[in-house]
N, C-alpha and C. Protein backbone atom coordinates (compact mmCIF):
# COMPACT_ATOMS: atom_id res chain seq x y z
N UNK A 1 67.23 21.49 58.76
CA UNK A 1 67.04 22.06 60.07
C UNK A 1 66.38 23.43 59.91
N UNK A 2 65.09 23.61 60.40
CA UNK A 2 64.50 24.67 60.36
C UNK A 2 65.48 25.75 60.95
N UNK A 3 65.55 27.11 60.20
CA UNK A 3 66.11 28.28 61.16
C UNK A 3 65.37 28.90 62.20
N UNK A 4 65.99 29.38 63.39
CA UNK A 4 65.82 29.88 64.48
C UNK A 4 65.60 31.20 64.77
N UNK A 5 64.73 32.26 64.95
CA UNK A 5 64.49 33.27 65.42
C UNK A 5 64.84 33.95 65.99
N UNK A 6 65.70 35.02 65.97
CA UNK A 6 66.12 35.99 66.89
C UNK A 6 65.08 35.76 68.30
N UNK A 7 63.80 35.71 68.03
CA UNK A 7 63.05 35.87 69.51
C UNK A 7 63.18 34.66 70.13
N UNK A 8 63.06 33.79 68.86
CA UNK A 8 63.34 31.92 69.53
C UNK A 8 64.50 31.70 70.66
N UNK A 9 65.27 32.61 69.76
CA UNK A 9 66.84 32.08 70.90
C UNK A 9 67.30 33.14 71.88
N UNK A 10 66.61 34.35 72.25
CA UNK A 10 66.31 35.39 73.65
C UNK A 10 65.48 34.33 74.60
N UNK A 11 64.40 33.60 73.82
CA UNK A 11 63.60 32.56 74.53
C UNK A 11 64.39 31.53 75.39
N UNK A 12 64.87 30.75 74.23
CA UNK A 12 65.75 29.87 75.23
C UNK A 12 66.79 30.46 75.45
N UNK A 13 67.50 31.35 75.66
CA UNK A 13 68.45 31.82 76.46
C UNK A 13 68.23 32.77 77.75
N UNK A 14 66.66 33.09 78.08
CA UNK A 14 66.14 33.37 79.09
C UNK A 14 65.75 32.21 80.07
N UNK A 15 65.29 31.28 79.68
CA UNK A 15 64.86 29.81 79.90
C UNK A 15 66.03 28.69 80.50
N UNK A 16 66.97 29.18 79.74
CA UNK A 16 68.39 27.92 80.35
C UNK A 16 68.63 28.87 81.60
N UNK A 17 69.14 30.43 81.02
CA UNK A 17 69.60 30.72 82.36
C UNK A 17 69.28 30.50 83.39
N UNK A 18 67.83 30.64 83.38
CA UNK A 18 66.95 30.65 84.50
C UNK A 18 67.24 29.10 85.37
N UNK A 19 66.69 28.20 83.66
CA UNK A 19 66.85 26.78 84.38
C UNK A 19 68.79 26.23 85.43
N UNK A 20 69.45 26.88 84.60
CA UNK A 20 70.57 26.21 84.85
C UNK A 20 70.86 27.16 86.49
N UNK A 21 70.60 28.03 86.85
CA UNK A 21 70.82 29.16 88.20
C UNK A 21 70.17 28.14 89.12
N UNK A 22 68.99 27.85 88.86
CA UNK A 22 68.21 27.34 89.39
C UNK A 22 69.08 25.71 89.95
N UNK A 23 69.35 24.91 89.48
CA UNK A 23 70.07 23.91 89.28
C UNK A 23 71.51 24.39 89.83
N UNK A 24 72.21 25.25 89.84
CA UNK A 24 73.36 25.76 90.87
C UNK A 24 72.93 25.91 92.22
N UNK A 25 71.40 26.37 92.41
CA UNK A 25 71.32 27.09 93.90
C UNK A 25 71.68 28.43 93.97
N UNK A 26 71.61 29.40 92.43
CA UNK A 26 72.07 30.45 92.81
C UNK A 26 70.84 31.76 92.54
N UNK A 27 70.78 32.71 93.29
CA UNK A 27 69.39 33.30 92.47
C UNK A 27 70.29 34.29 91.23
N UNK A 28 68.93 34.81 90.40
CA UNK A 28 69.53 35.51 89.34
C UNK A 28 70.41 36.79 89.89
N UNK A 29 69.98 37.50 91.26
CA UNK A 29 70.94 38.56 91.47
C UNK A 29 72.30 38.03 91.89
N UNK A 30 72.30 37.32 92.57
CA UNK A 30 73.75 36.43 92.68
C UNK A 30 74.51 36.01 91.61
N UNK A 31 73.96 35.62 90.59
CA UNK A 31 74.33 34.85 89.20
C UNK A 31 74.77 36.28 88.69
N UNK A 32 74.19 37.60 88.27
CA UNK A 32 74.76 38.85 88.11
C UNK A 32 75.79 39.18 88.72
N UNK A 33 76.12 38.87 90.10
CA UNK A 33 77.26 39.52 90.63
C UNK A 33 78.51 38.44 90.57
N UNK A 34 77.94 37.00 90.15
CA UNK A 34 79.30 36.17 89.78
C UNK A 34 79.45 36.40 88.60
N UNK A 35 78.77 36.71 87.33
CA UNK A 35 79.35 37.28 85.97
C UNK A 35 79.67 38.03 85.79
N UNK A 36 79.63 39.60 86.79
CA UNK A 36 80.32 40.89 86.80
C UNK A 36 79.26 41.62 85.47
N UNK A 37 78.33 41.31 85.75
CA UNK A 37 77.20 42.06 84.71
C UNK A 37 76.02 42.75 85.91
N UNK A 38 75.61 43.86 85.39
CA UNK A 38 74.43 44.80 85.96
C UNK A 38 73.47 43.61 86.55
N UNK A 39 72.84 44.03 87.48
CA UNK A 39 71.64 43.32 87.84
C UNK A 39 70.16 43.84 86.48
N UNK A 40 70.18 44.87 86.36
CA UNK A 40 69.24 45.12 84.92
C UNK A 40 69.59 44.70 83.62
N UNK A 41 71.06 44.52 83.48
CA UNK A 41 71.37 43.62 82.09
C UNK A 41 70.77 41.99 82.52
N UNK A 42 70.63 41.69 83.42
CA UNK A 42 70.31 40.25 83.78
C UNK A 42 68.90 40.24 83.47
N UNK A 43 68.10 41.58 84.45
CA UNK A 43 66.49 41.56 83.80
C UNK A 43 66.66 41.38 82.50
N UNK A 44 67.21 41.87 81.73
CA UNK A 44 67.19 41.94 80.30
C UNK A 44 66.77 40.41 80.07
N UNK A 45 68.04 40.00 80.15
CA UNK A 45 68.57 38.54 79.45
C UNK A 45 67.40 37.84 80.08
N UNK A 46 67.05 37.64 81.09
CA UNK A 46 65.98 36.42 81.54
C UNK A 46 64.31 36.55 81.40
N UNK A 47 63.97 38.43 80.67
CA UNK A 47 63.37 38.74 80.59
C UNK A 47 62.75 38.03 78.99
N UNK A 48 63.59 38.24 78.16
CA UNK A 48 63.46 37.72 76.82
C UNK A 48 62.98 39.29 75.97
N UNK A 49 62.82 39.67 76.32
CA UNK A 49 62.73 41.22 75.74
C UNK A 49 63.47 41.86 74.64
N UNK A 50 65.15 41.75 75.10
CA UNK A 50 65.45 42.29 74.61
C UNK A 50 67.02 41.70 74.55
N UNK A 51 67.66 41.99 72.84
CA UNK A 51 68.83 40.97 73.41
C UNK A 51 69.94 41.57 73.67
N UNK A 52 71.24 40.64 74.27
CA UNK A 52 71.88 41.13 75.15
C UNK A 52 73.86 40.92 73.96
N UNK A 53 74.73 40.76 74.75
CA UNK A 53 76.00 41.15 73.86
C UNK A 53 76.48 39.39 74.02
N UNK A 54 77.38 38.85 72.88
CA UNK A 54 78.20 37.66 73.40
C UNK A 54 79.09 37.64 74.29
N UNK A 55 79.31 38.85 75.01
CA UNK A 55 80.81 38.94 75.89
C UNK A 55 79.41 38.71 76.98
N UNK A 56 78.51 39.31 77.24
CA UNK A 56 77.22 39.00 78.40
C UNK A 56 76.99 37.49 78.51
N UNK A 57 76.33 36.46 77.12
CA UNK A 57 76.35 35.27 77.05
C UNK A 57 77.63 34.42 77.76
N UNK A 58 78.77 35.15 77.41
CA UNK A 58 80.35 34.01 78.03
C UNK A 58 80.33 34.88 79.00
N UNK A 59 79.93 35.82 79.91
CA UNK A 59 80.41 35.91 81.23
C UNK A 59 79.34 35.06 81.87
N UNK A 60 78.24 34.77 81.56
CA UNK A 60 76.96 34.15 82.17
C UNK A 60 77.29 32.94 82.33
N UNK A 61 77.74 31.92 80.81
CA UNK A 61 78.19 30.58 80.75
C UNK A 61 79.34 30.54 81.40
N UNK A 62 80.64 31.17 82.07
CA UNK A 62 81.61 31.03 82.70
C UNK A 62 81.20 31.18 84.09
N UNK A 63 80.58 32.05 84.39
CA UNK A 63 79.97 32.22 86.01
C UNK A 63 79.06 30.75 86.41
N UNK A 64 78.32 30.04 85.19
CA UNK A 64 77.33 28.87 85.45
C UNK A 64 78.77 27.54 85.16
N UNK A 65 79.64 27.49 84.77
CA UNK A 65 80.43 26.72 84.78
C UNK A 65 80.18 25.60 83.47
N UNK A 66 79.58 26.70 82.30
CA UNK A 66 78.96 26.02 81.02
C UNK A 66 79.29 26.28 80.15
N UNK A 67 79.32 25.83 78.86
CA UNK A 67 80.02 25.98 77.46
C UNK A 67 79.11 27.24 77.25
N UNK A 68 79.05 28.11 76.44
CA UNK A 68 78.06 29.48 76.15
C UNK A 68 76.96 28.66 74.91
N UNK A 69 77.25 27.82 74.02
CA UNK A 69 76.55 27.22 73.26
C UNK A 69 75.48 26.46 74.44
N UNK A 70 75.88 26.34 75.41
CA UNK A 70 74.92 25.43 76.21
C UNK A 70 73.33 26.70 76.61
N UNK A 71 73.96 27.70 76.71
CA UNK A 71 72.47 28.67 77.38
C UNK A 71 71.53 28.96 75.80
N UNK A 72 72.24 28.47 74.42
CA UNK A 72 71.47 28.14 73.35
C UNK A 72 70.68 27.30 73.30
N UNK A 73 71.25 26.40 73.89
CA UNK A 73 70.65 25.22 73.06
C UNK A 73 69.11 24.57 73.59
N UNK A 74 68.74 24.15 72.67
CA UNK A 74 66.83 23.84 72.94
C UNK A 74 67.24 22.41 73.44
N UNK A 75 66.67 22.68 74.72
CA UNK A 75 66.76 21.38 75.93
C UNK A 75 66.08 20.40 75.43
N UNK A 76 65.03 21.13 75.03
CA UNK A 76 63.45 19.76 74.70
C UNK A 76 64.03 19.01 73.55
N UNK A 77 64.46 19.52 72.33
CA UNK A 77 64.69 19.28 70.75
C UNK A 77 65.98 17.90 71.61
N UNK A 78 66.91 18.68 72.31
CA UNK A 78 68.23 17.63 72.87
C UNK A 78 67.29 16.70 73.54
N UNK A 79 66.73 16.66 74.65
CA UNK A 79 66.27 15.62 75.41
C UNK A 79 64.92 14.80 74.91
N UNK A 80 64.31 15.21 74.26
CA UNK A 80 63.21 14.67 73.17
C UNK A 80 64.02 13.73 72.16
N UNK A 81 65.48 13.86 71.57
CA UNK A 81 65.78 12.61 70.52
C UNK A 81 66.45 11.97 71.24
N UNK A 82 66.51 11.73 72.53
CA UNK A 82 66.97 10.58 73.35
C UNK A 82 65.58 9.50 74.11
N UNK A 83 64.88 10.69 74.04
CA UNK A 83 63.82 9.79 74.72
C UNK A 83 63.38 8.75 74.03
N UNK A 84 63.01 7.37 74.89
CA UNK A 84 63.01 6.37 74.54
C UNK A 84 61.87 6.20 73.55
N UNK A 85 61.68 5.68 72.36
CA UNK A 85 60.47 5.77 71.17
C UNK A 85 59.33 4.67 72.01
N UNK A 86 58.16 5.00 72.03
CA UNK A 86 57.18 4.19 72.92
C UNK A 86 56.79 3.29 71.50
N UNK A 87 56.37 2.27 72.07
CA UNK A 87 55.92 1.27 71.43
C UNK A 87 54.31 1.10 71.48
N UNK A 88 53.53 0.94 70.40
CA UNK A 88 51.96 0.73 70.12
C UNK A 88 51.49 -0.36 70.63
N UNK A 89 50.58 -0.19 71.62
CA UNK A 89 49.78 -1.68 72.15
C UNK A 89 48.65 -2.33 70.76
N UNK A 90 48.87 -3.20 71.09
CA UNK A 90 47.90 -3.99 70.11
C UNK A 90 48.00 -4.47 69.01
């Protein structure tokens, strides 16, 4: 398993949040005031800029109603080895 990048995983952890808020119905300043985190620590985190604390990650994944490994994890890499293998014409 290739290793992962400090910038790789600000990436997808800007990217889930976003995706998973989105998928609640909640906007990101709302999603800040249900994790009890700054509205500029949130720019931070969804910004990808710059990274943020694990107590920030588990108030985020507890406010989204998600494991904290979940705002890690690479959606595509998960949903890409389920996708069905296409078969070659001819």
């Amino acid at each position: 398993m290739p290793a992962v990048t400090p910038m790789e995983l600000r990436r997808l952890l800007a990217e889930n949040v976003r995706e998973l808020a989105k998928e609640a119905g909640v906007s990101l300043n709302k999603l800040a005031d249900m994790a009890a985190i700054s509205r500029p620590t949130m720019h931070f985190l969804v910004s990808s800029r710059s990274s943020v604390g694990v107590d920030t990650i588990a108030k985020v994944a507890d406010a989204l109603g998600q494991p904290p490994a979940r705002l890690l994890a690479d959606r595509r890499a998960v949903l890409g080895s389920r996708a069905p293998k296409r078969r070659r014409s001819g």
